[in-house]
PDB file of N, CA and C in Angstrom:
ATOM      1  N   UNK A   1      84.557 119.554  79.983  1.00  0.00           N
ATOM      2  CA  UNK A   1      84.893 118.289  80.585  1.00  0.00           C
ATOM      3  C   UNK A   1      83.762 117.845  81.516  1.00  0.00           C
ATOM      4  N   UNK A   2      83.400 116.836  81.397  1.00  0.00           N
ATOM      5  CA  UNK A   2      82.115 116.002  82.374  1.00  0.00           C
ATOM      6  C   UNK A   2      82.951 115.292  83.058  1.00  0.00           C
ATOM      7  N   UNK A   3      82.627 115.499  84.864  1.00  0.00           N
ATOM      8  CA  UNK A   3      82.908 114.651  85.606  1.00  0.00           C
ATOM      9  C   UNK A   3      81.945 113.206  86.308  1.00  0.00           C
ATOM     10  N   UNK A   4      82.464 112.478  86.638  1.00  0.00           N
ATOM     11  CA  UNK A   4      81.979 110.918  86.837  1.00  0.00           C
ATOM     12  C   UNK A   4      82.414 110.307  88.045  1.00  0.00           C
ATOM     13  N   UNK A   5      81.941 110.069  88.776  1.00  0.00           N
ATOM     14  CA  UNK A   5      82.288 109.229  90.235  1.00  0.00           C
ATOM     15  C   UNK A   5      81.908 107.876  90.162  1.00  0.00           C
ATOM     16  N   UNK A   6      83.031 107.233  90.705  1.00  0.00           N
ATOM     17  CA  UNK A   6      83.059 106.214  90.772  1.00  0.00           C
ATOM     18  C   UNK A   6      81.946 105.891  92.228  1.00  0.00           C
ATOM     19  N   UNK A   7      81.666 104.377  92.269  1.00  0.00           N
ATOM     20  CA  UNK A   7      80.456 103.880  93.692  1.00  0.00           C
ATOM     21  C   UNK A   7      81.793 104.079  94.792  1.00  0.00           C
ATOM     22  N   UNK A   8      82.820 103.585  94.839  1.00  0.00           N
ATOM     23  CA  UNK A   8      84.041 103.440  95.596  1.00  0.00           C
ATOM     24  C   UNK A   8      84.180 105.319  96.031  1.00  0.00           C
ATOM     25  N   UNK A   9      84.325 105.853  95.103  1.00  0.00           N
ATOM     26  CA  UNK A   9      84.878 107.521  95.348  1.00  0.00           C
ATOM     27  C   UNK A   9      83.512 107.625  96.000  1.00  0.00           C
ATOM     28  N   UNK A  10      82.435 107.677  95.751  1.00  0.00           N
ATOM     29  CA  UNK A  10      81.015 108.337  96.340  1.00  0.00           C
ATOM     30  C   UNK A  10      80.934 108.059  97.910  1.00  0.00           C
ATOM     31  N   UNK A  11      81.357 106.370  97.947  1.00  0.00           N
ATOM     32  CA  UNK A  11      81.870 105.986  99.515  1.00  0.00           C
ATOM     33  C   UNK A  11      82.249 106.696 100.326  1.00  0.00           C
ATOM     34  N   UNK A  12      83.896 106.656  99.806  1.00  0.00           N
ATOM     35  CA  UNK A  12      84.520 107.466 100.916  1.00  0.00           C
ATOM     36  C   UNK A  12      84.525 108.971 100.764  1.00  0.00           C
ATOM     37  N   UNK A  13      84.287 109.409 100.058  1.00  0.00           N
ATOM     38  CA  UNK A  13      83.399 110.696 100.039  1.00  0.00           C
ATOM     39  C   UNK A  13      83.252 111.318 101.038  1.00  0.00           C
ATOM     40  N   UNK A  14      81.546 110.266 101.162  1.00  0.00           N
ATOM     41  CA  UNK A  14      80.649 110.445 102.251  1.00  0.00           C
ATOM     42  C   UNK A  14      81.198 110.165 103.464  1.00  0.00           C
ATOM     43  N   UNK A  15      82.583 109.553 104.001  1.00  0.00           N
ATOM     44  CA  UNK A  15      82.864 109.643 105.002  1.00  0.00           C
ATOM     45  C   UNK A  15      84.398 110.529 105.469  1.00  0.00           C
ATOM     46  N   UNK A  16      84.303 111.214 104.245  1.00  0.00           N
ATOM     47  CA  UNK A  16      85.117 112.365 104.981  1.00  0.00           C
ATOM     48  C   UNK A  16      84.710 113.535 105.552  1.00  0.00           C
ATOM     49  N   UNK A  17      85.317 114.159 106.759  1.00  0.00           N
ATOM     50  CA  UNK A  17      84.626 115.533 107.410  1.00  0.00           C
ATOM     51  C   UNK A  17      84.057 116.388 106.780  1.00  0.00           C
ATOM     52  N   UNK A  18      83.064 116.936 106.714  1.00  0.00           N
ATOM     53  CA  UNK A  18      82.840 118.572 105.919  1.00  0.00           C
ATOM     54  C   UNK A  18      83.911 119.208 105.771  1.00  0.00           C
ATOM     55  N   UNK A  19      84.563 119.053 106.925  1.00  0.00           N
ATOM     56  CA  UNK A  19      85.675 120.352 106.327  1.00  0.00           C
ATOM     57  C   UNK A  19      86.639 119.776 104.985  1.00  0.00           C
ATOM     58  N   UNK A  20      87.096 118.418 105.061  1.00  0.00           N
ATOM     59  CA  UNK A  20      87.782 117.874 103.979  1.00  0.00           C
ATOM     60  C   UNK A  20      86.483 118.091 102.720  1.00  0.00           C
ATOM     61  N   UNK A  21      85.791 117.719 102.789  1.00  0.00           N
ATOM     62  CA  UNK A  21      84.560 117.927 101.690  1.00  0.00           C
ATOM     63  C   UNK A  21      84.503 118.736 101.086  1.00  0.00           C
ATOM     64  N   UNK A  22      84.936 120.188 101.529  1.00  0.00           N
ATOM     65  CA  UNK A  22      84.846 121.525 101.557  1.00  0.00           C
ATOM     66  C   UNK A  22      86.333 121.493 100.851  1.00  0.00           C
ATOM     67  N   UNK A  23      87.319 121.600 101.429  1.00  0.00           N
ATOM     68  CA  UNK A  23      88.679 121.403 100.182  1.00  0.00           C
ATOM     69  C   UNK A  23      88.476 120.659  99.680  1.00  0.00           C
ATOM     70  N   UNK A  24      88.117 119.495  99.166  1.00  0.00           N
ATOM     71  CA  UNK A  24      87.851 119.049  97.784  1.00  0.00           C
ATOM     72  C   UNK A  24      87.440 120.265  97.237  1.00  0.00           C
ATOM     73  N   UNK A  25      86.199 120.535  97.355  1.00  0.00           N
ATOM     74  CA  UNK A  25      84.660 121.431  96.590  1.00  0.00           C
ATOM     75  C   UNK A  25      85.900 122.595  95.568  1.00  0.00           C
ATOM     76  N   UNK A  26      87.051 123.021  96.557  1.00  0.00           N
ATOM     77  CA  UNK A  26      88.008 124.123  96.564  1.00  0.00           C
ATOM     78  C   UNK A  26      89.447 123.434  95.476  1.00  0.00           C
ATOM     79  N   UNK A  27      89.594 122.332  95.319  1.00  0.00           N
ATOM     80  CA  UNK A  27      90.631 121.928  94.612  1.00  0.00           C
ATOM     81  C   UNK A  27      90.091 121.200  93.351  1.00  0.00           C
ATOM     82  N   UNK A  28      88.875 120.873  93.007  1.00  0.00           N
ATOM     83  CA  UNK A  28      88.300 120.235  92.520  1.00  0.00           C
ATOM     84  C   UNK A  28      88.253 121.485  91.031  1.00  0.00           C
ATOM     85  N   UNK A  29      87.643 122.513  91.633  1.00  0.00           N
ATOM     86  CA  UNK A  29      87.620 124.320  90.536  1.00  0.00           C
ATOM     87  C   UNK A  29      88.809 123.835  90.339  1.00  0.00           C
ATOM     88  N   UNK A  30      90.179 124.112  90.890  1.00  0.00           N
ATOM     89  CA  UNK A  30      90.871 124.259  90.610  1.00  0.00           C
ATOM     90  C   UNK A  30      91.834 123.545  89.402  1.00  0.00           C
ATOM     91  N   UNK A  31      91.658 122.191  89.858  1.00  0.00           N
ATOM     92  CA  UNK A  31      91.765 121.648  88.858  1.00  0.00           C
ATOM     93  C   UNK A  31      91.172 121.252  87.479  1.00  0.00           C
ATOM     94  N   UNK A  32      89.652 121.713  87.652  1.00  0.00           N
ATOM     95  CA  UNK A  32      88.976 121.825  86.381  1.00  0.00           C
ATOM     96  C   UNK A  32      89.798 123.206  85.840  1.00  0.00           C
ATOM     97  N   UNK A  33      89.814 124.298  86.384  1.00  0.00           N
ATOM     98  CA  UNK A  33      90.654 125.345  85.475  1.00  0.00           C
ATOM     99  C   UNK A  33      92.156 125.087  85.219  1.00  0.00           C
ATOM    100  N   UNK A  34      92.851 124.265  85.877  1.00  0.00           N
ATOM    101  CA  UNK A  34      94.456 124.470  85.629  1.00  0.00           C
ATOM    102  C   UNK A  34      95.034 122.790  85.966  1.00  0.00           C
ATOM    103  N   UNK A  35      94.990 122.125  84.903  1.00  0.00           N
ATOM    104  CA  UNK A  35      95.057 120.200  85.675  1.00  0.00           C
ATOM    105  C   UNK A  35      96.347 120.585  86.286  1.00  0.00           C
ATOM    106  N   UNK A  36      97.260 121.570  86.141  1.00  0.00           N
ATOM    107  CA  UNK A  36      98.735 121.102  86.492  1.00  0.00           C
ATOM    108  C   UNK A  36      99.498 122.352  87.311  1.00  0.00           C
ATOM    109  N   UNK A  37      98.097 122.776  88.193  1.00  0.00           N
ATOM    110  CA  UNK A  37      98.613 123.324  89.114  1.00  0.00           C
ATOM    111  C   UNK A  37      99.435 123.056  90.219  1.00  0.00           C
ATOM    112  N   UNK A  38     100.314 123.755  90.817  1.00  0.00           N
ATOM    113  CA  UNK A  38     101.191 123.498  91.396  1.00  0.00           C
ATOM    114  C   UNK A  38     100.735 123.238  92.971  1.00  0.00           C
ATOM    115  N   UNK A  39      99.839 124.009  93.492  1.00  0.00           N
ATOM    116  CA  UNK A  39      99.155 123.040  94.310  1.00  0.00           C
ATOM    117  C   UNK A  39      98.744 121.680  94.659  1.00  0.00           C
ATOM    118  N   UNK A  40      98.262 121.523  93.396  1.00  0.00           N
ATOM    119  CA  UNK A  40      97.465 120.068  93.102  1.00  0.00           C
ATOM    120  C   UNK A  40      98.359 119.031  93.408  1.00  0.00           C
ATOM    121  N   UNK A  41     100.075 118.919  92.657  1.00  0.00           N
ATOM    122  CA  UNK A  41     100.821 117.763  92.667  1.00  0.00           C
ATOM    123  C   UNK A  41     100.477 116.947  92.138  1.00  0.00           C
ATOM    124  N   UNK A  42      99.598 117.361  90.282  1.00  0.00           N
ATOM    125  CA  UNK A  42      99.087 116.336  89.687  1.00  0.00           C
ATOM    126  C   UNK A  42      99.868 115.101  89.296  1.00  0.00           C
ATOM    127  N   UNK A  43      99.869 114.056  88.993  1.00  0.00           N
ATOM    128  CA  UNK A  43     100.961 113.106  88.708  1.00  0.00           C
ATOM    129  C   UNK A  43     100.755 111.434  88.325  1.00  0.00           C
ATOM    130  N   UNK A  44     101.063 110.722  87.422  1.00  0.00           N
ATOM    131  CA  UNK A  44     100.947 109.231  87.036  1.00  0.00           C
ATOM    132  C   UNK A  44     101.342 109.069  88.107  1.00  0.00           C
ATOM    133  N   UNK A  45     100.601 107.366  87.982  1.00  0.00           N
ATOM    134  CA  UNK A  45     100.644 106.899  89.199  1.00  0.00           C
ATOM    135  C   UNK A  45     101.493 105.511  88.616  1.00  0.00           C
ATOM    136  N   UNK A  46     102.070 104.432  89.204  1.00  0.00           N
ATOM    137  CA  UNK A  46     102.932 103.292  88.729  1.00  0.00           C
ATOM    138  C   UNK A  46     102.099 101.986  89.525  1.00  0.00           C
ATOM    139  N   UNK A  47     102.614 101.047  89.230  1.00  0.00           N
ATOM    140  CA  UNK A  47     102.522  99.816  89.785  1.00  0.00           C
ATOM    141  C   UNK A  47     100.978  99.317  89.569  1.00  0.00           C
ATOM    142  N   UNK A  48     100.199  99.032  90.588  1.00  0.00           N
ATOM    143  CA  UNK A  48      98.869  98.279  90.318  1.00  0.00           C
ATOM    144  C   UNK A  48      97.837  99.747  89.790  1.00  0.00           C
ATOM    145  N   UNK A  49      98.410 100.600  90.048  1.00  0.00           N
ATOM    146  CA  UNK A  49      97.785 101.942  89.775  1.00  0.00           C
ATOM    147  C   UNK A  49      98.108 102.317  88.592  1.00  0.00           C
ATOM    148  N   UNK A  50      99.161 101.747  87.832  1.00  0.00           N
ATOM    149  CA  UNK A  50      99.230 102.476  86.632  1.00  0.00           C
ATOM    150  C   UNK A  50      98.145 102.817  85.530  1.00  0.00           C
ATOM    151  N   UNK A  51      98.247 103.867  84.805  1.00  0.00           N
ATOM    152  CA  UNK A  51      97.336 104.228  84.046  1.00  0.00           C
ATOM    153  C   UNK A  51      96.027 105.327  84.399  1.00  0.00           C
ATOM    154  N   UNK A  52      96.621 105.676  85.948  1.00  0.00           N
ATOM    155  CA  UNK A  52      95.506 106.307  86.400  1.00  0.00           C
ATOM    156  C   UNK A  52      96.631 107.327  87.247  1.00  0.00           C
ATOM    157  N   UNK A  53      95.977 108.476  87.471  1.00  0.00           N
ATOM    158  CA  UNK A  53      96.286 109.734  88.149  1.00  0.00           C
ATOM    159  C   UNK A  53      95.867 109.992  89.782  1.00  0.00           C
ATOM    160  N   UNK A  54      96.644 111.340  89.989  1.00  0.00           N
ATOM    161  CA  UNK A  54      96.227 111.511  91.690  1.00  0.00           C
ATOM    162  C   UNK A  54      96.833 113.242  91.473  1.00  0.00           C
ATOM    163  N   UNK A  55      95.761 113.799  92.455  1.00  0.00           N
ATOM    164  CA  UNK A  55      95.989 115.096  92.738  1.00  0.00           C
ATOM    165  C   UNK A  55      95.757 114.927  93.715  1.00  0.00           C
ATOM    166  N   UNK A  56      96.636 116.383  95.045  1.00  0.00           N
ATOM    167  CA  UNK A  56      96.386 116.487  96.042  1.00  0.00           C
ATOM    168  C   UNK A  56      94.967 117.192  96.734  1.00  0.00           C
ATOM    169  N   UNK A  57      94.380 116.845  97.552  1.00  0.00           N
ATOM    170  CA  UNK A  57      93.271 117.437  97.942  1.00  0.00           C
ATOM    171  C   UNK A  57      94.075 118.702  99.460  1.00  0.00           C
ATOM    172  N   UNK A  58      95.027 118.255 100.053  1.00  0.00           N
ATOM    173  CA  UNK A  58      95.363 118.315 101.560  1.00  0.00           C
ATOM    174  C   UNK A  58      96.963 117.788 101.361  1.00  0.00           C
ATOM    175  N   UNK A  59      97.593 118.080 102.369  1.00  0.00           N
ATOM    176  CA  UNK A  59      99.317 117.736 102.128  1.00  0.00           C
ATOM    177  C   UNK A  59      98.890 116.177 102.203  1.00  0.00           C
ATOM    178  N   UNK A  60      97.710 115.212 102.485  1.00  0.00           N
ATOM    179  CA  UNK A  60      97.602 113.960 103.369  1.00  0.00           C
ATOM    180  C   UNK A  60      96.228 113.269 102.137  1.00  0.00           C
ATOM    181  N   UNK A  61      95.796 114.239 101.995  1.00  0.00           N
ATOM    182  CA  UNK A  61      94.272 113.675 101.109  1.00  0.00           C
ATOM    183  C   UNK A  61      94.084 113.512  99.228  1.00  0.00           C
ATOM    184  N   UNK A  62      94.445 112.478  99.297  1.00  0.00           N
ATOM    185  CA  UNK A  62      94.992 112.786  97.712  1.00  0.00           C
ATOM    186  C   UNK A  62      93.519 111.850  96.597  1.00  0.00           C
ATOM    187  N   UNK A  63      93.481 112.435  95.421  1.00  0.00           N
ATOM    188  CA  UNK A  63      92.272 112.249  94.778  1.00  0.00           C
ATOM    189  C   UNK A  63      93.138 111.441  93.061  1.00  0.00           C
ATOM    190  N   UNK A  64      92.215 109.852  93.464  1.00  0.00           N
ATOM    191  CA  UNK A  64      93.167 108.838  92.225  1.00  0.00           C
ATOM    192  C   UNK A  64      91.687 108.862  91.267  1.00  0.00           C
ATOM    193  N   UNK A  65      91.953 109.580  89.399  1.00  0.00           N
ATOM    194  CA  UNK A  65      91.361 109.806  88.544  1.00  0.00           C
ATOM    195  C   UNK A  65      91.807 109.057  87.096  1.00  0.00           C
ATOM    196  N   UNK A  66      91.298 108.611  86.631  1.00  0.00           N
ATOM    197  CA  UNK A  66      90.915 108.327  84.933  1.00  0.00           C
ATOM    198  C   UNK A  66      90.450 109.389  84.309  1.00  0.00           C
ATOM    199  N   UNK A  67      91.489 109.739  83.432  1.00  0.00           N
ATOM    200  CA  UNK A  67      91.454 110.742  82.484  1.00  0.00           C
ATOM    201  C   UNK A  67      91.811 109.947  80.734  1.00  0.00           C
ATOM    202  N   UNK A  68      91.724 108.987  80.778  1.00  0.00           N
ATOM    203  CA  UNK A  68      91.457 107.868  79.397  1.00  0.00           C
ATOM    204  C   UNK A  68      90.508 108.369  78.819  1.00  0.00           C
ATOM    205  N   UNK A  69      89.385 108.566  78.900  1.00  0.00           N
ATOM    206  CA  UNK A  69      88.001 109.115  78.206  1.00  0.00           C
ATOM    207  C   UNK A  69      88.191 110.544  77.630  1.00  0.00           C
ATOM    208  N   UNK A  70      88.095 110.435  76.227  1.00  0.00           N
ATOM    209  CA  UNK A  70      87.668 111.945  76.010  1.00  0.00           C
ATOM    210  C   UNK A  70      86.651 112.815  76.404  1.00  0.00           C
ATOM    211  N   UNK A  71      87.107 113.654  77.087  1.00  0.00           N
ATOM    212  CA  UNK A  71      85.922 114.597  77.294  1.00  0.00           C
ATOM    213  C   UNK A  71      85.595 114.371  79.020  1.00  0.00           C
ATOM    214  N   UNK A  72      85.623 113.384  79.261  1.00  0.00           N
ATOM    215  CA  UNK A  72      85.610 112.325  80.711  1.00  0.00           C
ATOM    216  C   UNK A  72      86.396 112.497  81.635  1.00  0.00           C
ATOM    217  N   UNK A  73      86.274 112.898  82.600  1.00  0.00           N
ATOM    218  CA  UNK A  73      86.997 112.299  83.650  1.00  0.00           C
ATOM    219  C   UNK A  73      86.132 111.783  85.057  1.00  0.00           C
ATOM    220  N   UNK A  74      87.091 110.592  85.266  1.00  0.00           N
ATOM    221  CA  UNK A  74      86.738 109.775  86.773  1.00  0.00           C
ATOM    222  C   UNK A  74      87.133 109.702  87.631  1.00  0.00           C
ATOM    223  N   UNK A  75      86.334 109.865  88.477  1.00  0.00           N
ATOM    224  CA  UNK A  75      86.519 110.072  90.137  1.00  0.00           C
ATOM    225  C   UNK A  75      86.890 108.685  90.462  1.00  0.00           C
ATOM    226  N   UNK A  76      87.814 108.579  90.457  1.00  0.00           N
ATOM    227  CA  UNK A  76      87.837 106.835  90.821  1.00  0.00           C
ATOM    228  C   UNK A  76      87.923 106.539  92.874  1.00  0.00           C
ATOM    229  N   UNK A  77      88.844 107.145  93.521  1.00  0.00           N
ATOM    230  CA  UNK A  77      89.182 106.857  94.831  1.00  0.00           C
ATOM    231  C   UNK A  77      89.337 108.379  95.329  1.00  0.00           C
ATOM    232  N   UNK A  78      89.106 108.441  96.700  1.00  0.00           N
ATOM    233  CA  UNK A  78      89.935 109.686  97.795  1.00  0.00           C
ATOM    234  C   UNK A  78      89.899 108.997  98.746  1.00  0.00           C
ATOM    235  N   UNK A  79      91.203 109.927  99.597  1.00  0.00           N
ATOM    236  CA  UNK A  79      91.876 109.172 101.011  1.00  0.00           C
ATOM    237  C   UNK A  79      93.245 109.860 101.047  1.00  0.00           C
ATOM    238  N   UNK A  80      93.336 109.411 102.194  1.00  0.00           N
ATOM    239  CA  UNK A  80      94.791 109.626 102.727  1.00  0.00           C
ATOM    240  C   UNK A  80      95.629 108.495 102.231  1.00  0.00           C
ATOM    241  N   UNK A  81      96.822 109.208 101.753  1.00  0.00           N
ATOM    242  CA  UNK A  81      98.045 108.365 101.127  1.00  0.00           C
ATOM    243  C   UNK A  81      98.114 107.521 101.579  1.00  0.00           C
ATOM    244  N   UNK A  82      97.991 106.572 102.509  1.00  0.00           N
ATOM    245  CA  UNK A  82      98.382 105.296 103.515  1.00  0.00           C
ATOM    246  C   UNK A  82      97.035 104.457 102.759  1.00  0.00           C
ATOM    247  N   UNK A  83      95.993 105.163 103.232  1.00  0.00           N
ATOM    248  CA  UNK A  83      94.647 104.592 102.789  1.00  0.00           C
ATOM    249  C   UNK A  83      94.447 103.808 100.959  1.00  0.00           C
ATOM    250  N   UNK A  84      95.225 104.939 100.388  1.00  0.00           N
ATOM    251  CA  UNK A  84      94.855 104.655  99.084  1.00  0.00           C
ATOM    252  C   UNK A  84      95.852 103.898  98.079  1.00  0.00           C
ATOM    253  N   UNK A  85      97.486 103.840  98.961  1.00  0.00           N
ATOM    254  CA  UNK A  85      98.405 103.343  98.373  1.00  0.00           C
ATOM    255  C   UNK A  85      99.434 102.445  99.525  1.00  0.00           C
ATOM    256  N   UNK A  86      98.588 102.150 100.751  1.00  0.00           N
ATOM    257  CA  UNK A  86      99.649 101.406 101.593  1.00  0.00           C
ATOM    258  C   UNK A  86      98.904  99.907 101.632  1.00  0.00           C
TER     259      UNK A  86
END
């Protein structure tokens, strides 16, 4: 599987703490080895989001992906739940 970042995901990225940076780096393996780990809270998303996914990074930091592409997946958004869906 090849991963892809979106300009938007690369953004806020760059403005989360190292330490959040650092659990990504840590959930990111994880979900390349197991999409539907129980950690993760992988899950469709509805409404203006539909068609696109979210795993948890943090009980608060959640990571919204495109998995449409074979072989592909996109980094589309990260943030805190309020941030990314309020």
């Amino acid at each position: 599987m090849h991963i892809e970042t979106t300009k938007k995901f690369d953004k806020q990225f760059k403005k989360l703490p190292a330490k959040l940076q650092k659990d990504f780096a840590r959930r990111i393996e994880l979900f390349i080895d197991e999409l539907n780990h129980s950690l993760l809270h992988t899950h469709k998303l509805s409404g203006t989001l539909k068609g696109l996914w979210s795993f948890n990074v943090t009980a608060d930091i959640r990571v919204i992906f495109d998995d449409s592409y074979e072989d592909v997946l996109i980094l589309v958004a990260i943030g805190s739940h309020s941030e990314l869906y309020g």
